[in-house]
C-alpha atoms as a PDB file:
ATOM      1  CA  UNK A   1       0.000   0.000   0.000  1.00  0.00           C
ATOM      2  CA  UNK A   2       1.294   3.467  -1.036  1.00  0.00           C
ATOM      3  CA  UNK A   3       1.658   5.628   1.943  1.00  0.00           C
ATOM      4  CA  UNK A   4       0.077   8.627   1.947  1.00  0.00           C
ATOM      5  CA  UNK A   5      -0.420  12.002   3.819  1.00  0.00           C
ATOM      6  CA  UNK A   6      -2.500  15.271   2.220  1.00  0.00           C
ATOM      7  CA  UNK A   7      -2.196  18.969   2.535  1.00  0.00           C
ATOM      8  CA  UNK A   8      -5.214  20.956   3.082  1.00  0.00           C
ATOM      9  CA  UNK A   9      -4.801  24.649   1.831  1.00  0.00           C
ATOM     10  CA  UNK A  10      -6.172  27.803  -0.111  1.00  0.00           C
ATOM     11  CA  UNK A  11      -9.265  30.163   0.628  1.00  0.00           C
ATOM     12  CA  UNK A  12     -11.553  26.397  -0.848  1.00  0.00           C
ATOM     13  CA  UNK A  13      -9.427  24.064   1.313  1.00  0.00           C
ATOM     14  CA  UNK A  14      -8.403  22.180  -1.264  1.00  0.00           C
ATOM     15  CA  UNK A  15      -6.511  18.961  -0.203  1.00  0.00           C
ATOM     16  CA  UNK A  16      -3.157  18.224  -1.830  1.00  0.00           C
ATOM     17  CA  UNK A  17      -2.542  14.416  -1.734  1.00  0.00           C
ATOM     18  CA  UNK A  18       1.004  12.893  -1.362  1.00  0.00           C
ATOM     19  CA  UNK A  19       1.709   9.498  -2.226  1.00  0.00           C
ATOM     20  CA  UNK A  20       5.611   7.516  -1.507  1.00  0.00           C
ATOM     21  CA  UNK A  21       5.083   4.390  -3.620  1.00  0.00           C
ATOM     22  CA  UNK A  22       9.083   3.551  -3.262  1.00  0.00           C
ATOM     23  CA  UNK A  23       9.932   4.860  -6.292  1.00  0.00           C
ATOM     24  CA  UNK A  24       9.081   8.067  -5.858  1.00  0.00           C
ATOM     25  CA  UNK A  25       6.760  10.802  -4.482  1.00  0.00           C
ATOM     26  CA  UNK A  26       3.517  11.703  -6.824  1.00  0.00           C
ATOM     27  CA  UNK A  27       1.738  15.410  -5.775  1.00  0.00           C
ATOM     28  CA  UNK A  28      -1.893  15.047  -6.681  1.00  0.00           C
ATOM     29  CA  UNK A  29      -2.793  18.877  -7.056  1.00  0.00           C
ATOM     30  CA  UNK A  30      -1.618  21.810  -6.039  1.00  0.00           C
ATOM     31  CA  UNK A  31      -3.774  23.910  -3.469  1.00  0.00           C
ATOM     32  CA  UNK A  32      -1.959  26.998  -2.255  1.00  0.00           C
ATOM     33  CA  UNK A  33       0.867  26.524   0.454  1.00  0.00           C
ATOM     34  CA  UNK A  34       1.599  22.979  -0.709  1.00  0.00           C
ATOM     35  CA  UNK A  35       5.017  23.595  -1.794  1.00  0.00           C
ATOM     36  CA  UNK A  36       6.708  25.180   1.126  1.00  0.00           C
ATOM     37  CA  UNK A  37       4.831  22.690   3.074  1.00  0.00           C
ATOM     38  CA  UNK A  38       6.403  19.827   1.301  1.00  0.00           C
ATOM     39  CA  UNK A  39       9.588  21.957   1.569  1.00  0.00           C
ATOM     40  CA  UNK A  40       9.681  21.833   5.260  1.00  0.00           C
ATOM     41  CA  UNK A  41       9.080  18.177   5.458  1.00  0.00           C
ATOM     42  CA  UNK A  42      11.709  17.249   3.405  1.00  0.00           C
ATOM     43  CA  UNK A  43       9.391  15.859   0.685  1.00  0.00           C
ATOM     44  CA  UNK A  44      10.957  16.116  -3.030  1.00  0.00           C
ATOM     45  CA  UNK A  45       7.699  15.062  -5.609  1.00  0.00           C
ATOM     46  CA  UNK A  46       8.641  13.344  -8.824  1.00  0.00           C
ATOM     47  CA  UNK A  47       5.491  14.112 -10.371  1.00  0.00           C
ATOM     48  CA  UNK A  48       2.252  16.268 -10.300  1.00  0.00           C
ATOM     49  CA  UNK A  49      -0.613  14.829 -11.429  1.00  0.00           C
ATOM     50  CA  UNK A  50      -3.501  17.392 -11.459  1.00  0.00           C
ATOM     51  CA  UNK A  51      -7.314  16.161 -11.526  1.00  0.00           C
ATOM     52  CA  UNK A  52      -8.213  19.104 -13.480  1.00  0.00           C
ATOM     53  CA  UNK A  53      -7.626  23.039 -13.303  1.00  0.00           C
ATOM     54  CA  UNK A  54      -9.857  24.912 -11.395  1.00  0.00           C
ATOM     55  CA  UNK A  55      -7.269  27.737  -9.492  1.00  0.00           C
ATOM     56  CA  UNK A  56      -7.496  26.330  -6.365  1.00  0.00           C
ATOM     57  CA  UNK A  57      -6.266  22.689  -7.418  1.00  0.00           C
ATOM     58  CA  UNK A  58      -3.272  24.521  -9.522  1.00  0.00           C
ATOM     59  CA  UNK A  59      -2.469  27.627  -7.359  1.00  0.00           C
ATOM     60  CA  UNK A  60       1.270  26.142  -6.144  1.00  0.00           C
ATOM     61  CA  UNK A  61       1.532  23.924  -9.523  1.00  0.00           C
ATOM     62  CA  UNK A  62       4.489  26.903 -10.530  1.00  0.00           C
ATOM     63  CA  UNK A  63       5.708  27.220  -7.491  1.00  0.00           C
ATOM     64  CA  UNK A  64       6.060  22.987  -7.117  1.00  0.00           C
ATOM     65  CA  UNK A  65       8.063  22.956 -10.941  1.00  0.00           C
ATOM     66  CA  UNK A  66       9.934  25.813  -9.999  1.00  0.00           C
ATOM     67  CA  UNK A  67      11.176  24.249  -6.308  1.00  0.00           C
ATOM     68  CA  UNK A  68      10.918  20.751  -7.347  1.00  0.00           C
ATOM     69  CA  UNK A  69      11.529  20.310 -11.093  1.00  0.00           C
ATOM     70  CA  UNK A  70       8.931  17.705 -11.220  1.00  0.00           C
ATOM     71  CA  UNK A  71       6.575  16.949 -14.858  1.00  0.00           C
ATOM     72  CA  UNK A  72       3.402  18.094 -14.717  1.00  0.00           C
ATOM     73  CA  UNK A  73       0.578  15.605 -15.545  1.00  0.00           C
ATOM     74  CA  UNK A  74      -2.519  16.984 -17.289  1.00  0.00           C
ATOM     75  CA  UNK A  75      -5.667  16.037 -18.929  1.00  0.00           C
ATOM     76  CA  UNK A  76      -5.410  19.420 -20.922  1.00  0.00           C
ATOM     77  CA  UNK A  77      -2.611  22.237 -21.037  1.00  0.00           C
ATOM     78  CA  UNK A  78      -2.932  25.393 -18.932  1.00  0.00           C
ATOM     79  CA  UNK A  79      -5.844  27.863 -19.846  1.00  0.00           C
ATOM     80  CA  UNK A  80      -7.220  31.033 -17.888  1.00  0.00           C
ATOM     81  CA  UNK A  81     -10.466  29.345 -19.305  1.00  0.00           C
ATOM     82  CA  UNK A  82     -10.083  26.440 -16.785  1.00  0.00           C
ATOM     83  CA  UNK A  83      -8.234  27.832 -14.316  1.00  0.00           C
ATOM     84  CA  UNK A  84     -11.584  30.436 -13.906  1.00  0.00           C
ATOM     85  CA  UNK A  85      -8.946  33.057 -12.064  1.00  0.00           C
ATOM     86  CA  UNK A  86     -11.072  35.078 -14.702  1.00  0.00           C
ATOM     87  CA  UNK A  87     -14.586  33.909 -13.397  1.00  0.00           C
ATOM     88  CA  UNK A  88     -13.209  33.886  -9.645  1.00  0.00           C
ATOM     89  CA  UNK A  89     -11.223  38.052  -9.663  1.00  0.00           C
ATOM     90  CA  UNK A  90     -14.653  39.171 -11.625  1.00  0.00           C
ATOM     91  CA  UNK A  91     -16.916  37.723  -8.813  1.00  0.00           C
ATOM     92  CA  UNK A  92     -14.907  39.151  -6.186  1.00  0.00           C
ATOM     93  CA  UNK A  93     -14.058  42.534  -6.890  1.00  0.00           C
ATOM     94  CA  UNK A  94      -9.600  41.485  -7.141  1.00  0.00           C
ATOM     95  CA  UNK A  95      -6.848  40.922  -9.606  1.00  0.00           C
ATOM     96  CA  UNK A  96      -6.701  36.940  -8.470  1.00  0.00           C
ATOM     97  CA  UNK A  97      -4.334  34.759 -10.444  1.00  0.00           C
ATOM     98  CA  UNK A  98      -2.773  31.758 -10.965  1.00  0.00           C
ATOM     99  CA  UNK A  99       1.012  31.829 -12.212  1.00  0.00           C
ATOM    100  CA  UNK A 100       1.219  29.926 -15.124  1.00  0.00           C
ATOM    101  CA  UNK A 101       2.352  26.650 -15.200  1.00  0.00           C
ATOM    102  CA  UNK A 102       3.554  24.195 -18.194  1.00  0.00           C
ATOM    103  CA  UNK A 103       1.971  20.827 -18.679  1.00  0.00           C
ATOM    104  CA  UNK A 104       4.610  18.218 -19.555  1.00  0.00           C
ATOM    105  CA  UNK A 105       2.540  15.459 -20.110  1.00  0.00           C
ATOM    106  CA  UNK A 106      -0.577  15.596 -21.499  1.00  0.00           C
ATOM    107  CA  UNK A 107      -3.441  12.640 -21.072  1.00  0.00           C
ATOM    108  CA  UNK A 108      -6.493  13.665 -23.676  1.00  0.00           C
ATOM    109  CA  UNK A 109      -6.773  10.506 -25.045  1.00  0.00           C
ATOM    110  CA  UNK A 110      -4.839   7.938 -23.355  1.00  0.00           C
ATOM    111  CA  UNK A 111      -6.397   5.359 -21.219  1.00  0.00           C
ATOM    112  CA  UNK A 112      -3.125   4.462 -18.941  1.00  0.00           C
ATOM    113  CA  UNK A 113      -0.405   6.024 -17.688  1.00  0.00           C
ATOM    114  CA  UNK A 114       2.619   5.344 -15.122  1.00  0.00           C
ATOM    115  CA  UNK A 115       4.397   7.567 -12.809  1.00  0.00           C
ATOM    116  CA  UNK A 116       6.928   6.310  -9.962  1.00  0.00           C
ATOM    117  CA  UNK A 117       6.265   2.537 -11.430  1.00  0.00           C
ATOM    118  CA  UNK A 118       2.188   2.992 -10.475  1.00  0.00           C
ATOM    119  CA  UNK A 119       0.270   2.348 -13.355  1.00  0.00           C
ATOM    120  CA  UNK A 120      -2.525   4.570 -13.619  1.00  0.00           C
ATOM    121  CA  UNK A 121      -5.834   4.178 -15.616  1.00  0.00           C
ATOM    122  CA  UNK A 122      -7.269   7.498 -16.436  1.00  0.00           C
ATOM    123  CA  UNK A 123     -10.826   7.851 -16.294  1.00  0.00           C
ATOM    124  CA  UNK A 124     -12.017  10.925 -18.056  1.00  0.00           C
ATOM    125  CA  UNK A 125     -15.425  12.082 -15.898  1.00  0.00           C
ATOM    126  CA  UNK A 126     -16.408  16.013 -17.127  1.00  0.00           C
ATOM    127  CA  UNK A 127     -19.297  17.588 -15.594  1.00  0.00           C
ATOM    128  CA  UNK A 128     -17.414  19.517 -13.120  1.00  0.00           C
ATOM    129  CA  UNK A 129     -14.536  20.675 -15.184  1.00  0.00           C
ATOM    130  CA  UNK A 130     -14.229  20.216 -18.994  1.00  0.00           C
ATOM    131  CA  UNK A 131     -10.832  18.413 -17.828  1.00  0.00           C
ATOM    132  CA  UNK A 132     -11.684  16.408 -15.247  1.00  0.00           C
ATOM    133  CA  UNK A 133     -10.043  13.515 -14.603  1.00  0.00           C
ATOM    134  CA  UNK A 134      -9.620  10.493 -11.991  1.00  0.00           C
ATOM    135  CA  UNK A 135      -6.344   8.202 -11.838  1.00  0.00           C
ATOM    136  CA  UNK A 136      -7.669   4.971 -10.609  1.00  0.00           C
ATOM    137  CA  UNK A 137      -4.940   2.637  -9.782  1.00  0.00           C
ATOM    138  CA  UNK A 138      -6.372  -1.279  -9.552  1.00  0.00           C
ATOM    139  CA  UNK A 139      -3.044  -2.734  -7.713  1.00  0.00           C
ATOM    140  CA  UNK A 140      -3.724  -0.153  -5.009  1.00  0.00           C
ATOM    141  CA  UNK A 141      -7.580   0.048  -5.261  1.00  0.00           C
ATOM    142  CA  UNK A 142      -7.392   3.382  -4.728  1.00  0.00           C
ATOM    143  CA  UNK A 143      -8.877   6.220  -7.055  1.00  0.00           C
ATOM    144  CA  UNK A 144      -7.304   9.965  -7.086  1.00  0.00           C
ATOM    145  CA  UNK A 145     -10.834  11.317  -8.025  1.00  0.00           C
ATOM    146  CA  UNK A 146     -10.118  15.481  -7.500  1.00  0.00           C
ATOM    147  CA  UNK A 147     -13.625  17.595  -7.498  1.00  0.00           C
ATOM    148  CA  UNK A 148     -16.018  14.354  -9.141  1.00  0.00           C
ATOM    149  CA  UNK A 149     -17.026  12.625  -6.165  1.00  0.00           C
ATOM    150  CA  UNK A 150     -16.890  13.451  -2.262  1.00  0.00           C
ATOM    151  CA  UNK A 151     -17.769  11.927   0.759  1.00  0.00           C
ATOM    152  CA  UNK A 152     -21.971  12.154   0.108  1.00  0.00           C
ATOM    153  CA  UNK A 153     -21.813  14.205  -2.704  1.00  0.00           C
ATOM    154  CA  UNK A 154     -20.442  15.116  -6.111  1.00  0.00           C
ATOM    155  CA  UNK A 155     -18.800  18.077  -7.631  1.00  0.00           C
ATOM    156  CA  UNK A 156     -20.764  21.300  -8.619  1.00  0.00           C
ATOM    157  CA  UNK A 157     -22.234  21.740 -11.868  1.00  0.00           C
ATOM    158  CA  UNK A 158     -22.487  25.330 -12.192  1.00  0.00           C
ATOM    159  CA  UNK A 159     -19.402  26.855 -13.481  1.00  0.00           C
ATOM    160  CA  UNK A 160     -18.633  27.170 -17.219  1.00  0.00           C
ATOM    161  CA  UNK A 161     -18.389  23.602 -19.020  1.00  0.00           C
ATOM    162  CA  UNK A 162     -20.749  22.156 -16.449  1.00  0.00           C
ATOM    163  CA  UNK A 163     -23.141  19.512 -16.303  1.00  0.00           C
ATOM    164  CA  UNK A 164     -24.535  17.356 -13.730  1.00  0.00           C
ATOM    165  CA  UNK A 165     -26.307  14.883 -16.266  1.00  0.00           C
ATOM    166  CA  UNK A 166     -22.616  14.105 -17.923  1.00  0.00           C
ATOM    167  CA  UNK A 167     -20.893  14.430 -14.208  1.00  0.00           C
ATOM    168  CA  UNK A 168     -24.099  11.357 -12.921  1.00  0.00           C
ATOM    169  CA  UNK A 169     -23.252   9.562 -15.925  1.00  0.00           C
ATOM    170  CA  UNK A 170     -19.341   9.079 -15.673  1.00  0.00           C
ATOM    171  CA  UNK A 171     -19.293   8.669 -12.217  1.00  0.00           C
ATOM    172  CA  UNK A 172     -22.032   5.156 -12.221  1.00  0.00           C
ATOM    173  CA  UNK A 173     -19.998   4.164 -15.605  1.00  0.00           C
ATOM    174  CA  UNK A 174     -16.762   4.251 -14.414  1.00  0.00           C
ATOM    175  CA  UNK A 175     -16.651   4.707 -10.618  1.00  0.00           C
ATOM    176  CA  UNK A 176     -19.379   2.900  -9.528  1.00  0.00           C
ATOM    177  CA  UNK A 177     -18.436  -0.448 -12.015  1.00  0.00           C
ATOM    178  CA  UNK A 178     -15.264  -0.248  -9.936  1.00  0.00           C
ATOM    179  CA  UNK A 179     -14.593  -3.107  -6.345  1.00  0.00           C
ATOM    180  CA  UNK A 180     -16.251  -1.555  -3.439  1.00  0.00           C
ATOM    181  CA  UNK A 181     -13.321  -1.578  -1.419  1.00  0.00           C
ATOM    182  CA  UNK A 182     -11.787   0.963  -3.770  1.00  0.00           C
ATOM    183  CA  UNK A 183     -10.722   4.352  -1.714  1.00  0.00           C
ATOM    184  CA  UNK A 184     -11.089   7.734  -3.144  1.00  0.00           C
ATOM    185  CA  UNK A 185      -9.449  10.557  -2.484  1.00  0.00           C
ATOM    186  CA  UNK A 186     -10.982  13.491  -2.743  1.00  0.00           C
ATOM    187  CA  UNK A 187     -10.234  17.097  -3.571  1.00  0.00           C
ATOM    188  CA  UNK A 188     -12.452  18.248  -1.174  1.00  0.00           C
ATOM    189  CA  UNK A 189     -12.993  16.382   2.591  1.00  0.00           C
ATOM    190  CA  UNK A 190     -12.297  12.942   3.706  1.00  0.00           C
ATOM    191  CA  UNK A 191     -11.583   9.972   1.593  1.00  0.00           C
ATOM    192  CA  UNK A 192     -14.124   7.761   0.917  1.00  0.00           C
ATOM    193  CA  UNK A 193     -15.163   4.373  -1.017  1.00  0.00           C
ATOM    194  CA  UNK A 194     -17.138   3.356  -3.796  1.00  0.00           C
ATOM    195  CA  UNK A 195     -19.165   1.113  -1.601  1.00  0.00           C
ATOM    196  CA  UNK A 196     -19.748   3.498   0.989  1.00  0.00           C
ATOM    197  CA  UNK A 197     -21.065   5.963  -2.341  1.00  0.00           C
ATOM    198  CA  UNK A 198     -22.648   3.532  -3.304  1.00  0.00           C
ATOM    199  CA  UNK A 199     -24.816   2.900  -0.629  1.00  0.00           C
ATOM    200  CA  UNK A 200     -24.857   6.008   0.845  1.00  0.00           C
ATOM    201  CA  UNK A 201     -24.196   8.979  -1.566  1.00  0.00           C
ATOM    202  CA  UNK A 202     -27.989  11.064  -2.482  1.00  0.00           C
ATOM    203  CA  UNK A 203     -26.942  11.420  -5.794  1.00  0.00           C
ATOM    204  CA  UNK A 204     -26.480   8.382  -7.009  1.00  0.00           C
ATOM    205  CA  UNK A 205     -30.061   6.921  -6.151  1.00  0.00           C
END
């Protein structure tokens, strides 16, 4: 089992997860403070894989490349248009942004990928971002899901590229076919399983 500890940071309290598979150390987003906090701990990441690109999953992703030197692993490359810095400075009245980041590897497309000898299947799941995407590992039953499914709920549906009718319909054809047992990590909250969503989660009745 991969061991694992998360960051939680940035005005949304995004959580940054951090997985040592022995190989190396994979980043899963980049909420605001991560890299300084990996800094003090020691923690060098290999790779950042990033669910999607909503600012407050990509706020350190510069500031990680810049300290770290690790790839960046994306379903898309960096836009304002996902990022919504645009959407979020309008609605509040400031001159919010991300820096700008460069995606090394990009995933539109491909079905597997591996980083730090963890073979990934990507599962591309819009609804909540026009990039969303979830990096289900089988050997680890474990599922890097970002903003698509929480702990009794799901990701919203009302920024641009929305839509909870494609959001439903990816998560019960590709989570929800997946073992029970399978964890997900969130990018919002505490982890969670696809049995206890399953069961349990309102919107998937």
């Amino acid at each position: 089992m991969l061991k694992q500890i998360f960051f939680t940071g940035g005005i949304a309290s995004t959580n940054g997860w951090v997985f040592d598979t022995g190989k190396g150390i994979i980043v899963a987003d980049a909420p605001e403070g991560i890299a300084d906090w990996l800094e003090s701990r020691g923690l060098k990441p290999t790779a950042l894989l990033l669910t999607h690109q909503h600012f407050d999953h990509v706020q350190d992703a510069a500031a990680l490349k810049t300290k770290f030197g690790c790839p960046i692993y994306a379903f898309a490359p960096y836009s304002t248009d996902l990022t919504l810095e645009r959407l979020y400075g309008a609605v509040t009245g400031s001159d919010f942004s991300v820096p700008p980041y460069e995606v090394d590897h990009l995933l539109e497309g491909k079905a597997l990928v591996e980083v730090a000898g963890v073979s990934w299947k990507l599962l591309h799941i819009p609804g909540h971002s026009p990039d969303s995407l979830c990096f289900y590992s089988e050997s680890e039953a474990l599922v890097i899901g970002g903003d698509v499914l929480f702990a009794g709920g799901i990701g919203r549906t009302d920024f641009p590229g929305g839509s909870t009718q494609m959001l439903l319909s990816g998560i019960k054809s590709k989570l929800m076919v997946l073992p029970d047992a399978t964890r997900v990590v969130p990018g919002h909250g505490p982890e969670t399983t696809v049995g206890d969503e399953r069961e349990g989660n309102p919107y998937l009745e």
